[in-house]
Protein backbone atom coordinates (compact mmCIF):
# COMPACT_ATOMS: atom_id res chain seq x y z
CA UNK A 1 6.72 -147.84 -45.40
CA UNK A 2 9.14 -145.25 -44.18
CA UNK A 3 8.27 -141.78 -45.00
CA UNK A 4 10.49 -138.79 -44.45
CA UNK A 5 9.36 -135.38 -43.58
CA UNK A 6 11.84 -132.06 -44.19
CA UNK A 7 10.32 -129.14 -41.90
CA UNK A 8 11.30 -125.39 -42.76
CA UNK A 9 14.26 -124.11 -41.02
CA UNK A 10 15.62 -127.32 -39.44
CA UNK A 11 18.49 -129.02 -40.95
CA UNK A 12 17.00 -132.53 -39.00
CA UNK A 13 14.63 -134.49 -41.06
CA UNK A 14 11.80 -136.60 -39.70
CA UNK A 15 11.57 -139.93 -40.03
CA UNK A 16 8.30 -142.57 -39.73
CA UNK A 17 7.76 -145.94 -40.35
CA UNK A 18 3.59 -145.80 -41.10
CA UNK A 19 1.58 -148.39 -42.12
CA UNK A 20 -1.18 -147.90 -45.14
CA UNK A 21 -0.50 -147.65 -48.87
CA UNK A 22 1.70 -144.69 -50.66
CA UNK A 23 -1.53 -143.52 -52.22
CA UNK A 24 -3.42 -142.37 -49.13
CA UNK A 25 -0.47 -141.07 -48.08
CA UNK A 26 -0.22 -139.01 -51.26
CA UNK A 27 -3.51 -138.18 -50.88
CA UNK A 28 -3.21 -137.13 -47.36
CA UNK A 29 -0.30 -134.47 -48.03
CA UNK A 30 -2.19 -132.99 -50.74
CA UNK A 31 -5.11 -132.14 -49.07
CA UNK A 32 -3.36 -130.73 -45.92
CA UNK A 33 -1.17 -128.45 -48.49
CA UNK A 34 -4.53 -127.80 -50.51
CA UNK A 35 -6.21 -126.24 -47.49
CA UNK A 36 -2.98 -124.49 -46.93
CA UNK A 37 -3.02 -122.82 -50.10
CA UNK A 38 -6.56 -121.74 -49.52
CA UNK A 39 -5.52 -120.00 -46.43
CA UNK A 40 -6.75 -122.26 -43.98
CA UNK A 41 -3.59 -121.70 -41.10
CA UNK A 42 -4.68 -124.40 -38.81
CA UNK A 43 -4.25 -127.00 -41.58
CA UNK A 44 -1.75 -129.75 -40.17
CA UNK A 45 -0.12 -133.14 -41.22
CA UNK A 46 -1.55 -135.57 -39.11
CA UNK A 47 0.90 -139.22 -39.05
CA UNK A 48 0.36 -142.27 -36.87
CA UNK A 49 4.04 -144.52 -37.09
CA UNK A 50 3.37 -148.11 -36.33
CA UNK A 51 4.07 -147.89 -32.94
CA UNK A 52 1.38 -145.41 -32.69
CA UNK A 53 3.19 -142.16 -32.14
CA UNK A 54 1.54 -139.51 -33.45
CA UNK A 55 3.31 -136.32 -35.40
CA UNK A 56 1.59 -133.33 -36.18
CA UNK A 57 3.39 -130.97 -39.06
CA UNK A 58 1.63 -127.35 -39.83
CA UNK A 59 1.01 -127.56 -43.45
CA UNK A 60 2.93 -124.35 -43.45
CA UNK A 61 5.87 -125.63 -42.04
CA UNK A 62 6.50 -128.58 -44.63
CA UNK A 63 9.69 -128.53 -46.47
CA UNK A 64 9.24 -132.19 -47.77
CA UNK A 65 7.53 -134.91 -47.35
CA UNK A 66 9.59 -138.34 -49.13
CA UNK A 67 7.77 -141.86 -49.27
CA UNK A 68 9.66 -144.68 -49.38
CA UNK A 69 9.30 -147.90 -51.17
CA UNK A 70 6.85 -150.22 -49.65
CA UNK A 71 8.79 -153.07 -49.06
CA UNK A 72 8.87 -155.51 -46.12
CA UNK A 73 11.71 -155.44 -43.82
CA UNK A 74 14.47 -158.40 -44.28
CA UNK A 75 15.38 -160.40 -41.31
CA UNK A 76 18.19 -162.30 -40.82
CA UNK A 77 21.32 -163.39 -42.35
CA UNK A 78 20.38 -163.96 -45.79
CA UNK A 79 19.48 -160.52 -46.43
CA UNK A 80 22.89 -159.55 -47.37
């Protein structure tokens, strides 16, 4: 699923293709921005894309963060 991450400050979005369902995503974000709003500065969006690149947001830096559709990719000609 491709997920899309706006940061604070930078026109540039961030882009992933990660594995996993849209609900632990969800669930992920929520508790990074929950420690956040506790006060907890170190708090940090942690991603692994399915090449296994790793990107590391601060919580306090997130802008965004846009899950797509989990759909599998088309390949081919007959995907038009």
């Amino acid at each position: 699923m491709e997920i899309s991450i706006g940061v604070r400050d930078i026109a540039r979005e961030i882009t992933l293709e990660v594995e996993g369902e849209a609900d632990d995503i969800v669930a992920n974000v929520t508790d990074v921005l929950a420690k956040a709003a506790k006060g907890d500065t170190a708090a940090v969006l942690d991603l692994t894309d399915e090449k296994g690149n790793r990107t590391i947001v601060p919580a306090s830096a997130l802008g965004y963060v846009q899950i797509g559709a989990n759909e599998p990719r088309r390949v081919g000609f007959g995907t038009l």
